[in-house]
C-alpha atoms as a PDB file:
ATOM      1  CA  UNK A   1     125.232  86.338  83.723  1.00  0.00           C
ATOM      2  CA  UNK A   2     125.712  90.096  83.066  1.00  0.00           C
ATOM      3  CA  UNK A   3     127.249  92.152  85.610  1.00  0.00           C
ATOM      4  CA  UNK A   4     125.943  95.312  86.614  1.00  0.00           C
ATOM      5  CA  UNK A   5     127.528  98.031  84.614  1.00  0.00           C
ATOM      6  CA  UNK A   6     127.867 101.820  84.553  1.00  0.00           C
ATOM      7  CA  UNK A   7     125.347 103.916  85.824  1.00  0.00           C
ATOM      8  CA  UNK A   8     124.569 107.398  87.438  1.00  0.00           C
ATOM      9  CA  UNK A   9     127.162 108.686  89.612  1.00  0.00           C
ATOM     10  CA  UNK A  10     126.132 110.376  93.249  1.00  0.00           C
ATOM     11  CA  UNK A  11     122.778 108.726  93.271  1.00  0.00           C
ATOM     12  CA  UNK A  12     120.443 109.594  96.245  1.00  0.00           C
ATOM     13  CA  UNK A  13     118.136 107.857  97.210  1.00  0.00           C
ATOM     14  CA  UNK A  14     115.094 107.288  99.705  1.00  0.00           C
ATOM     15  CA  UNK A  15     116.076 104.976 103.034  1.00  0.00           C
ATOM     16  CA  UNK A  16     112.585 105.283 103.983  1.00  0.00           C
ATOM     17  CA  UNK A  17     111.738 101.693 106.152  1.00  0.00           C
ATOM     18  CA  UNK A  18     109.956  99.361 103.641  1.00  0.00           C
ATOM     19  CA  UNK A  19     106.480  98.655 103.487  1.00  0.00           C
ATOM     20  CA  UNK A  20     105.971  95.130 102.344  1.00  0.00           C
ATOM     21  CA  UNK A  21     102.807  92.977 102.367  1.00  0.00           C
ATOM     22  CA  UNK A  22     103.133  88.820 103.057  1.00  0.00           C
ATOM     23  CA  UNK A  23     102.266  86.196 101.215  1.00  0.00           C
ATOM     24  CA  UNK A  24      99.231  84.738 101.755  1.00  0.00           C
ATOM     25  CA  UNK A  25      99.353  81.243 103.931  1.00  0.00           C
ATOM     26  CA  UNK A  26      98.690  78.153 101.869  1.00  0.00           C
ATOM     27  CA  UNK A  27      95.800  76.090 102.806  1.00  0.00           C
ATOM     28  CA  UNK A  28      97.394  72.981 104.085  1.00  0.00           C
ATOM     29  CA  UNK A  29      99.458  75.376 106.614  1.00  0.00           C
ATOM     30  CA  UNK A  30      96.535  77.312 107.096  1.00  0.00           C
ATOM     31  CA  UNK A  31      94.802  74.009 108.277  1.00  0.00           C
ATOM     32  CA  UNK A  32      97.624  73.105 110.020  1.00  0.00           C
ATOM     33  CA  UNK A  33      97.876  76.493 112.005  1.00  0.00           C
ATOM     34  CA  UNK A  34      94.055  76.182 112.107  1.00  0.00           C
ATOM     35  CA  UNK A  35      94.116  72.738 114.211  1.00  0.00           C
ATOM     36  CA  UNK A  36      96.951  73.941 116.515  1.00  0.00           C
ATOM     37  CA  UNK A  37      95.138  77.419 117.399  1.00  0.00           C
ATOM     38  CA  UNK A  38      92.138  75.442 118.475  1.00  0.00           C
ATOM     39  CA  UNK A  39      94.363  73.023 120.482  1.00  0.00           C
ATOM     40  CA  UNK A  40      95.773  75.809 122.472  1.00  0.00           C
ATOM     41  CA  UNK A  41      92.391  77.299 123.852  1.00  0.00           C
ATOM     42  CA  UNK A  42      89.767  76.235 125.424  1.00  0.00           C
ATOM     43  CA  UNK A  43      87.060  78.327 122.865  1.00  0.00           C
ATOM     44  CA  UNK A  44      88.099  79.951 119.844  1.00  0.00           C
ATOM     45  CA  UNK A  45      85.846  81.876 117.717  1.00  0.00           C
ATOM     46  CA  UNK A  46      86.008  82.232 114.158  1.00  0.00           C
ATOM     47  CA  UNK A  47      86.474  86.005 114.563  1.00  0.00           C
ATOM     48  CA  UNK A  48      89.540  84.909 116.872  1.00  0.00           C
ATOM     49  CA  UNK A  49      90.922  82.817 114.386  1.00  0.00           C
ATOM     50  CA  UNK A  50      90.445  84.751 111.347  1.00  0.00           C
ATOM     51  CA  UNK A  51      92.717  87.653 113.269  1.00  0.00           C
ATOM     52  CA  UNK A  52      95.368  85.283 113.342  1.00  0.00           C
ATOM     53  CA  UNK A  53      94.950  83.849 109.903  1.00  0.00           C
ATOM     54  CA  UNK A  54      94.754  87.308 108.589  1.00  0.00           C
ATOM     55  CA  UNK A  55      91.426  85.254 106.283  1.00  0.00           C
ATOM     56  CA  UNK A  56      88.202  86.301 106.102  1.00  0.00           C
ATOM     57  CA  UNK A  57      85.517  84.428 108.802  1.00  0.00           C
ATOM     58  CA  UNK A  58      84.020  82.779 105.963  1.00  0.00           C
ATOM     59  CA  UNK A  59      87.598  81.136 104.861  1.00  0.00           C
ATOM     60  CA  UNK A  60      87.429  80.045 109.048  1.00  0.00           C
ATOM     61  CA  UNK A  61      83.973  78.208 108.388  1.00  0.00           C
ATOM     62  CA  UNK A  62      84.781  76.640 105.401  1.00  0.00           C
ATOM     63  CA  UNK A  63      88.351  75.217 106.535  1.00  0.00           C
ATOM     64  CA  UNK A  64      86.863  74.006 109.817  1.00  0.00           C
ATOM     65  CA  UNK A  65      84.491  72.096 108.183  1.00  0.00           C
ATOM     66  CA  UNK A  66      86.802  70.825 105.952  1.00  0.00           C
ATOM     67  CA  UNK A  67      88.943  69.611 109.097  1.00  0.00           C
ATOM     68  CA  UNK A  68      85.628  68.069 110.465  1.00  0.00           C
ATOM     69  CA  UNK A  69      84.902  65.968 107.349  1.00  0.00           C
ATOM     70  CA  UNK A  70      88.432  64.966 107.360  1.00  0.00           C
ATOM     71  CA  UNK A  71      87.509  62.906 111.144  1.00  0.00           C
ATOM     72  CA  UNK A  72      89.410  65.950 112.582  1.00  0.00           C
ATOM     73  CA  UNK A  73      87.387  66.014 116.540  1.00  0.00           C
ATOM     74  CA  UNK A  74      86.376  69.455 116.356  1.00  0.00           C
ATOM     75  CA  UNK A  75      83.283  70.700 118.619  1.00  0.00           C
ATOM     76  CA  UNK A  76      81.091  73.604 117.943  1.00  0.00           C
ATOM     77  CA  UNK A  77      79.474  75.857 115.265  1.00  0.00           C
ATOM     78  CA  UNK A  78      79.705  79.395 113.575  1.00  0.00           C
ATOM     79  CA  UNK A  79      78.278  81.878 115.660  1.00  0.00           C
ATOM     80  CA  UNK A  80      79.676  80.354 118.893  1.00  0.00           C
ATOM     81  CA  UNK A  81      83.722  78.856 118.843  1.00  0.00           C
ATOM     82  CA  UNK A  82      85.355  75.863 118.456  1.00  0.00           C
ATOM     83  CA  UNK A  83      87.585  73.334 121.033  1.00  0.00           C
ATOM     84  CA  UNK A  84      88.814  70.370 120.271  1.00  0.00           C
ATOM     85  CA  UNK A  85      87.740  67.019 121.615  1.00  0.00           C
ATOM     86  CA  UNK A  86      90.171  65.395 124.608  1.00  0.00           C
ATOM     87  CA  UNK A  87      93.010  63.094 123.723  1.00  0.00           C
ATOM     88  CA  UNK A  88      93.138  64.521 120.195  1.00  0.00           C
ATOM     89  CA  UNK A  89      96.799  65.357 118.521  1.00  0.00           C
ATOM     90  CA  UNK A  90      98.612  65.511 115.571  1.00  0.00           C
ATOM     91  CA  UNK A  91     101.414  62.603 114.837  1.00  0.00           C
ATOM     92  CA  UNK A  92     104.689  63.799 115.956  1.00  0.00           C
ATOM     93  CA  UNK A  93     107.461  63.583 113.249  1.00  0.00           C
ATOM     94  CA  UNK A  94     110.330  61.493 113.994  1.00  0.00           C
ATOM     95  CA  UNK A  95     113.250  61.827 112.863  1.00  0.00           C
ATOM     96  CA  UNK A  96     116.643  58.919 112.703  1.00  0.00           C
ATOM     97  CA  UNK A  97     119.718  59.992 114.710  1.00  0.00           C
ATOM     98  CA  UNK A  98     121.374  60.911 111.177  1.00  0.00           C
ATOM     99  CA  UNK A  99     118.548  63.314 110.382  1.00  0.00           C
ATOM    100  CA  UNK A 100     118.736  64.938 113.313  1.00  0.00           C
ATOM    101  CA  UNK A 101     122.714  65.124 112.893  1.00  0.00           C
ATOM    102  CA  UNK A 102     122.124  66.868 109.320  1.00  0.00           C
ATOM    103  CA  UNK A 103     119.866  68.928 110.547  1.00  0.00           C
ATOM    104  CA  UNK A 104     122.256  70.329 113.366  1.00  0.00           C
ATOM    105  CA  UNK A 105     124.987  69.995 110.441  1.00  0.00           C
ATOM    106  CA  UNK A 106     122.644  72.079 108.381  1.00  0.00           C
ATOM    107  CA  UNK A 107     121.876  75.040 111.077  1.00  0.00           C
ATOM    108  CA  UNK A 108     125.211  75.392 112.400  1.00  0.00           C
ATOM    109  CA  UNK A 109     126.328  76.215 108.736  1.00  0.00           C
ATOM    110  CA  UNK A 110     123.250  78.393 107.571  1.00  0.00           C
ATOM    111  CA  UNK A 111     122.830  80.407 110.813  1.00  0.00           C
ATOM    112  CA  UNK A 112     126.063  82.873 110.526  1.00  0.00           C
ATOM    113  CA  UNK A 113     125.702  83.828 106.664  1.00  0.00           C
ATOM    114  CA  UNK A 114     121.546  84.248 107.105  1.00  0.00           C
ATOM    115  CA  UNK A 115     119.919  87.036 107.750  1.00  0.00           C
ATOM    116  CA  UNK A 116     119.056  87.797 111.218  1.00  0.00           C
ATOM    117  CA  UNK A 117     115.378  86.770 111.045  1.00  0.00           C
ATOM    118  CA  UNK A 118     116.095  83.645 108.917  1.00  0.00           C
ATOM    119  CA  UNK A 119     118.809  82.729 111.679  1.00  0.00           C
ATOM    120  CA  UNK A 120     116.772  83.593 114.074  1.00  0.00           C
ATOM    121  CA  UNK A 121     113.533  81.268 112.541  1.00  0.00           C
ATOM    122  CA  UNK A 122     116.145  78.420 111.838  1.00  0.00           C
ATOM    123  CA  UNK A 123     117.656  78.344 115.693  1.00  0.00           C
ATOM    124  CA  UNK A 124     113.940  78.341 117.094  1.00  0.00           C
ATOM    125  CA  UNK A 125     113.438  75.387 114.185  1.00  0.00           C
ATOM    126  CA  UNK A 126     116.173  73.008 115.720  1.00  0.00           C
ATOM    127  CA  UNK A 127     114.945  73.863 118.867  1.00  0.00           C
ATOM    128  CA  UNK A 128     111.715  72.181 118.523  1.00  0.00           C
ATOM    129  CA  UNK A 129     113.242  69.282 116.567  1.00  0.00           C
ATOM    130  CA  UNK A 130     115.392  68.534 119.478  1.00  0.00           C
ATOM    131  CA  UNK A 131     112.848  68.854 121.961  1.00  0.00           C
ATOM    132  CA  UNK A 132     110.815  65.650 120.826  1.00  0.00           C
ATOM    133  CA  UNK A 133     113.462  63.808 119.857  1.00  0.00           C
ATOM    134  CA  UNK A 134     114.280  60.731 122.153  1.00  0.00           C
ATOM    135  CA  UNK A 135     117.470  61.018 124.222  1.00  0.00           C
ATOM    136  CA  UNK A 136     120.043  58.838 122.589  1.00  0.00           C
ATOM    137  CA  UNK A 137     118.965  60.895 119.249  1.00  0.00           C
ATOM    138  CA  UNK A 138     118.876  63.939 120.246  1.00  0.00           C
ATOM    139  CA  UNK A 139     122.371  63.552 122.545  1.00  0.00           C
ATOM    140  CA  UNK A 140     123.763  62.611 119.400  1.00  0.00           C
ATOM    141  CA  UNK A 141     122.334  65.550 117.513  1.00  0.00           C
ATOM    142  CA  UNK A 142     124.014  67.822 120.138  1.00  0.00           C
ATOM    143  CA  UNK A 143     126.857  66.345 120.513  1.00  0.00           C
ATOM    144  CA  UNK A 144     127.571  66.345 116.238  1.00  0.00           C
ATOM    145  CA  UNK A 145     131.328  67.116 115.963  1.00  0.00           C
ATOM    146  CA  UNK A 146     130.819  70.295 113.259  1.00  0.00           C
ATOM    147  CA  UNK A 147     130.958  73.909 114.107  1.00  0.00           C
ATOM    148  CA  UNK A 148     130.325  76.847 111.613  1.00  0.00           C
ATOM    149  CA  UNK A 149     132.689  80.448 113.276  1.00  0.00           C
ATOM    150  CA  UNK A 150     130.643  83.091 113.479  1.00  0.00           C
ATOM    151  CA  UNK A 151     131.939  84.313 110.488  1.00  0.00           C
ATOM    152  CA  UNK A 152     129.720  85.890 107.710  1.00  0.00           C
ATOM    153  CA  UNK A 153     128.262  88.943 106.525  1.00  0.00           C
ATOM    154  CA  UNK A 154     128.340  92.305 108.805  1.00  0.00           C
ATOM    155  CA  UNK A 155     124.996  93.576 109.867  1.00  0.00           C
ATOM    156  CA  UNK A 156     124.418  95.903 107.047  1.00  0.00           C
ATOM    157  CA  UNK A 157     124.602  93.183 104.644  1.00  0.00           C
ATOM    158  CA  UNK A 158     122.575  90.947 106.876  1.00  0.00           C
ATOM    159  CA  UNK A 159     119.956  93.967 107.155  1.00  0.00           C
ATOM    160  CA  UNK A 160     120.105  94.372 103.335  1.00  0.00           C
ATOM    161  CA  UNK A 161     120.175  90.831 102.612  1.00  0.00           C
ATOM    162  CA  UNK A 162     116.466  90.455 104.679  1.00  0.00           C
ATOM    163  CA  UNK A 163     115.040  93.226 102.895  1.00  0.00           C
ATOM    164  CA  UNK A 164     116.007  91.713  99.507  1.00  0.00           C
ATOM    165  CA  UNK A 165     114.760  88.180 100.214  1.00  0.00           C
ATOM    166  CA  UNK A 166     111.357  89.947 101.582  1.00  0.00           C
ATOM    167  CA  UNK A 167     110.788  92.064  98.532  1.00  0.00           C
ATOM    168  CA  UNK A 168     111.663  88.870  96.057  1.00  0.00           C
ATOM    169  CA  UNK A 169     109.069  86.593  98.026  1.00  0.00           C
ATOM    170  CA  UNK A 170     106.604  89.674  97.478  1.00  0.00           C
ATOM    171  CA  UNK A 171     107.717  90.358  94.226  1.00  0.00           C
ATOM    172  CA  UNK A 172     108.235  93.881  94.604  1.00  0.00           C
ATOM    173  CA  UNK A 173     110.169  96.045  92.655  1.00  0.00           C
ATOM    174  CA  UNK A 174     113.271  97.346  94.370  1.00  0.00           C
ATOM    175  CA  UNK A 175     115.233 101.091  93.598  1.00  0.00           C
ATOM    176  CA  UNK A 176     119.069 100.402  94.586  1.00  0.00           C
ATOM    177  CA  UNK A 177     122.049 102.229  94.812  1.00  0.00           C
ATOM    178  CA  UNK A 178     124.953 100.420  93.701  1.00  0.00           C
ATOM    179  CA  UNK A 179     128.599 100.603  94.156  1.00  0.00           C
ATOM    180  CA  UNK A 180     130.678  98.814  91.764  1.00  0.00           C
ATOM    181  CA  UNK A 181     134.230  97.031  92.056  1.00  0.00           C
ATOM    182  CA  UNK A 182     135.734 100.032  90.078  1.00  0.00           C
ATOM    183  CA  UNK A 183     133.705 102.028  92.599  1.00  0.00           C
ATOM    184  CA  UNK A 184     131.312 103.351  89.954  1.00  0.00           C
ATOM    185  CA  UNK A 185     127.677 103.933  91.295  1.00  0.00           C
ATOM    186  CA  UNK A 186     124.406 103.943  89.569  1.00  0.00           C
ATOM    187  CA  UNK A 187     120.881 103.873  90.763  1.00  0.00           C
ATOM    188  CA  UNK A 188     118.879 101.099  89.187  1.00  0.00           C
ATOM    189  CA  UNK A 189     115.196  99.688  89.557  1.00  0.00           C
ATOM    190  CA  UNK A 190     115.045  96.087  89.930  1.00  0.00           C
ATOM    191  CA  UNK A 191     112.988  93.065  90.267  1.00  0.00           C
ATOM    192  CA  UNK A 192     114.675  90.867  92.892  1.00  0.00           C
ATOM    193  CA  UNK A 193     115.176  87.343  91.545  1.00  0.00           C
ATOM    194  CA  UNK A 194     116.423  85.516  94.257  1.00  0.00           C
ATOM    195  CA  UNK A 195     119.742  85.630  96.446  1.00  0.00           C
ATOM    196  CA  UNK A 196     122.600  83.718  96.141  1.00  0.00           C
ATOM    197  CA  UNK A 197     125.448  82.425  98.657  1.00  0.00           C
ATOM    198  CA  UNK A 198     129.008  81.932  96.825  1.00  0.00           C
ATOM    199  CA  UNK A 199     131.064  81.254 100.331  1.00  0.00           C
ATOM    200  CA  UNK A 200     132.953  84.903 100.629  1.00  0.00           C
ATOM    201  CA  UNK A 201     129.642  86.744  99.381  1.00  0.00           C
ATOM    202  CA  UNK A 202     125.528  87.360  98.846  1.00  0.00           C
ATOM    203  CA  UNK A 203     124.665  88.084  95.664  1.00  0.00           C
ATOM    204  CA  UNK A 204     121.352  89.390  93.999  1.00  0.00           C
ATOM    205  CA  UNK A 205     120.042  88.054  90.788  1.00  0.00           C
ATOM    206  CA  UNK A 206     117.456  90.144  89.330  1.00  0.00           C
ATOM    207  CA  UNK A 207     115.983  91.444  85.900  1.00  0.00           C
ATOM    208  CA  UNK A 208     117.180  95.343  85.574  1.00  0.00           C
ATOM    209  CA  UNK A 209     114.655  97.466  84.770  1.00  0.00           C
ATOM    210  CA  UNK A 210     116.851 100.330  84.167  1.00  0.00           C
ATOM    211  CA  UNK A 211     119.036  98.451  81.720  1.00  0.00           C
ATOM    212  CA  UNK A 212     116.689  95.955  80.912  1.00  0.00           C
ATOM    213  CA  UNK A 213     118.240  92.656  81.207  1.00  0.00           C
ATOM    214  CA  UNK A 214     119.511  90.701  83.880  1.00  0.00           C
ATOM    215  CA  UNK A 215     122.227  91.641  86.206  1.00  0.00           C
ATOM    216  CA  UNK A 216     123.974  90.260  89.138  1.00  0.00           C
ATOM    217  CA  UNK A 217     124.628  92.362  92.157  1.00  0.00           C
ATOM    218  CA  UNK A 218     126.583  91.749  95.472  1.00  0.00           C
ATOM    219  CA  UNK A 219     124.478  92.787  98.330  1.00  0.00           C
ATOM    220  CA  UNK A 220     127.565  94.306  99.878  1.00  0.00           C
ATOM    221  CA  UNK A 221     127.982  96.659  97.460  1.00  0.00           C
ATOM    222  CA  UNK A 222     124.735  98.033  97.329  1.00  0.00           C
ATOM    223  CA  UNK A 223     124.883 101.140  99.264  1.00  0.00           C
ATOM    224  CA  UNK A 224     121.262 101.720 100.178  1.00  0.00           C
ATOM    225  CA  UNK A 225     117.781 100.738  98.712  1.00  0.00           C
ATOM    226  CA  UNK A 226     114.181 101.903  99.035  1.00  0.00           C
ATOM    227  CA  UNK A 227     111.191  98.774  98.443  1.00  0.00           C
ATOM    228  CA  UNK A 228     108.835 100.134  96.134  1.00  0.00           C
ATOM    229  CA  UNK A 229     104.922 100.037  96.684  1.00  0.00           C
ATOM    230  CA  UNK A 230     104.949  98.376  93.073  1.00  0.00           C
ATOM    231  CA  UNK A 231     104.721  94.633  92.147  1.00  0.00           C
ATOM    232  CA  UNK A 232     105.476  92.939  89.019  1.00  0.00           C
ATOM    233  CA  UNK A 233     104.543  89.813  87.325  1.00  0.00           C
ATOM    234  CA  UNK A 234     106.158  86.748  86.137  1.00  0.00           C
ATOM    235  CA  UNK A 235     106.747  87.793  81.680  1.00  0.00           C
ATOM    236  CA  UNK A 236     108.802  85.549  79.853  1.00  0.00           C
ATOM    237  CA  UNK A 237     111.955  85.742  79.330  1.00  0.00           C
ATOM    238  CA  UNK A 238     112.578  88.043  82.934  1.00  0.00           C
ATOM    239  CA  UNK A 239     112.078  85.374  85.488  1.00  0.00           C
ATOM    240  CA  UNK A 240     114.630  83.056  87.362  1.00  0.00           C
ATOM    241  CA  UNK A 241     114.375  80.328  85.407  1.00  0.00           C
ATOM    242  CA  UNK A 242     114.804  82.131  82.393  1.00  0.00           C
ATOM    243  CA  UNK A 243     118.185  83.253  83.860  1.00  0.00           C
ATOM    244  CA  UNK A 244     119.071  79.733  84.629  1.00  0.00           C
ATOM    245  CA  UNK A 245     118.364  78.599  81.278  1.00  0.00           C
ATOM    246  CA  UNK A 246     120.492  81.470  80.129  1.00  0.00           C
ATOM    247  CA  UNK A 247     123.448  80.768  81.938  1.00  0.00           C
ATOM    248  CA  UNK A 248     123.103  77.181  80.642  1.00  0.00           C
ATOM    249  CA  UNK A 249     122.914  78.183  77.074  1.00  0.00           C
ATOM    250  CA  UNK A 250     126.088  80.074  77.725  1.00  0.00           C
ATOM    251  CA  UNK A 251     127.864  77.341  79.607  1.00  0.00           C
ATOM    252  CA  UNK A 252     127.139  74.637  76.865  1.00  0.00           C
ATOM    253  CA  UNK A 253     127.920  77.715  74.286  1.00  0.00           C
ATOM    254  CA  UNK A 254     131.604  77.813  76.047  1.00  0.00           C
ATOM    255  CA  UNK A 255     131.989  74.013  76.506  1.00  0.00           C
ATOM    256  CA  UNK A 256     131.177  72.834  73.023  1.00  0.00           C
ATOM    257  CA  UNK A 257     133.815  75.876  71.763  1.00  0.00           C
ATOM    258  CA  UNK A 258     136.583  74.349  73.863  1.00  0.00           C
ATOM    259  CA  UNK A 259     135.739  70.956  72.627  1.00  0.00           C
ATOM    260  CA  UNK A 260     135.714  72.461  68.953  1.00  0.00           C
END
């Protein structure tokens, strides 16, 4: 992988708070979130739940009656709201007394090196998980002998690191200012790839606009960062996968020259 490399030095740029859109809910979730809505109220229009869908009403009508073919007990009609019938709910996931541990394993680890929302979306996760669990499972998820120190990024990375992860799930283009190890800055446009945790640090993969290939930058170092109102595209030979395939070719390149 390329590393970032010289740029412009004394680059300013704008810290403005970012303006990013979210992806749009697949169906199955949105059928999911659709049953549990109606669950929780006693009438729910279709104006109601398309607010909280962020969908149109006509994406309401058509999923309910999806759900209703499907043997889902759903009561009512457009025009008026929907309840559920009594006694209906969804099958509760269970999970073995080892699942549960590697879940708790898994949270512990992830929560101090995540960014604050992730963390925050993870510790409400195992919450909920541990709440339906039957006692003897979930005393031995609790009571799993491994602890993670609170030991990870400072907030400024964590802050950066949430922006980053936002923009690359929105695929929006991203203007950086970036401090390299011989404490050379540039100013680069990027399309965020995806982020990457190597134990001491975050880095960012991401296609380089500026120098047009890919580069590799640690979120540490980047000393501020504006999320542009731009989106790109997937083009070949600039996504992730194309920089995994590249750092294979390279690897195999370097293995089959030692073995030479």
């Amino acid at each position: 992988m390329h590393r970032a490399g010289d740029g412009l030095r004394g680059a300013s740029i704008d810290r403005r708070r970012p303006r990013l859109n979210r992806p749009p809910m697949r169906r199955a979730e949105r059928l999911f979130q659709i049953v549990q809505l109606i669950r929780g109220r006693r009438l729910s229009t279709a104006s109601f739940l398309a607010g909280r869908l962020e969908v149109s009403e006509r994406t309401v009508y058509r999923d309910v009656a999806e759900l209703m073919a499907q043997g889902v007990p759903i009561e009512g009609e457009a025009g008026v709201g929907y309840r559920m019938q009594s006694g209906f709910d969804l099958p509760p996931l269970m999970f073995t007394k080892h699942e549960a541990q590697a879940l708790v394993a898994s949270v512990r680890l992830a929560q101090p090196r995540l960014d604050v929302a992730l963390a925050a979306h993870a510790e409400g996760a195992m919450s909920k998980i541990l709440a339906v669990l039957p006692g003897a499972e979930r005393a031995a998820a609790e009571s799993l002998a491994i602890y993670a120190p609170p030991v990870g990024p400072d907030d400024a990375t964590r802050r950066r690191l949430e922006t980053l992860r936002i923009a690359a799930e929105g695929r929006h283009l991203v203007r950086i200012a970036y401090v390299d190890l011989k404490e050379r800055r540039s100013e680069r446009v990027i399309r965020p790839l995806g982020c990457f945790y190597w134990s001491a640090v975050w880095t960012l993969a991401a296609w380089c606009e500026t120098r047009d290939g890919f580069r590799n930058f640690r979120v540490d170092r980047i000393d501020g960062l504006d999320v542009l109102d731009e989106r790109f595209r997937d083009e070949a030979g600039k996504t992730l996968a194309d920089l995994f395939r590249l750092v294979e070719n390279e690897r195999s390149e370097r293995d089959t020259s030692t073995d030479a």
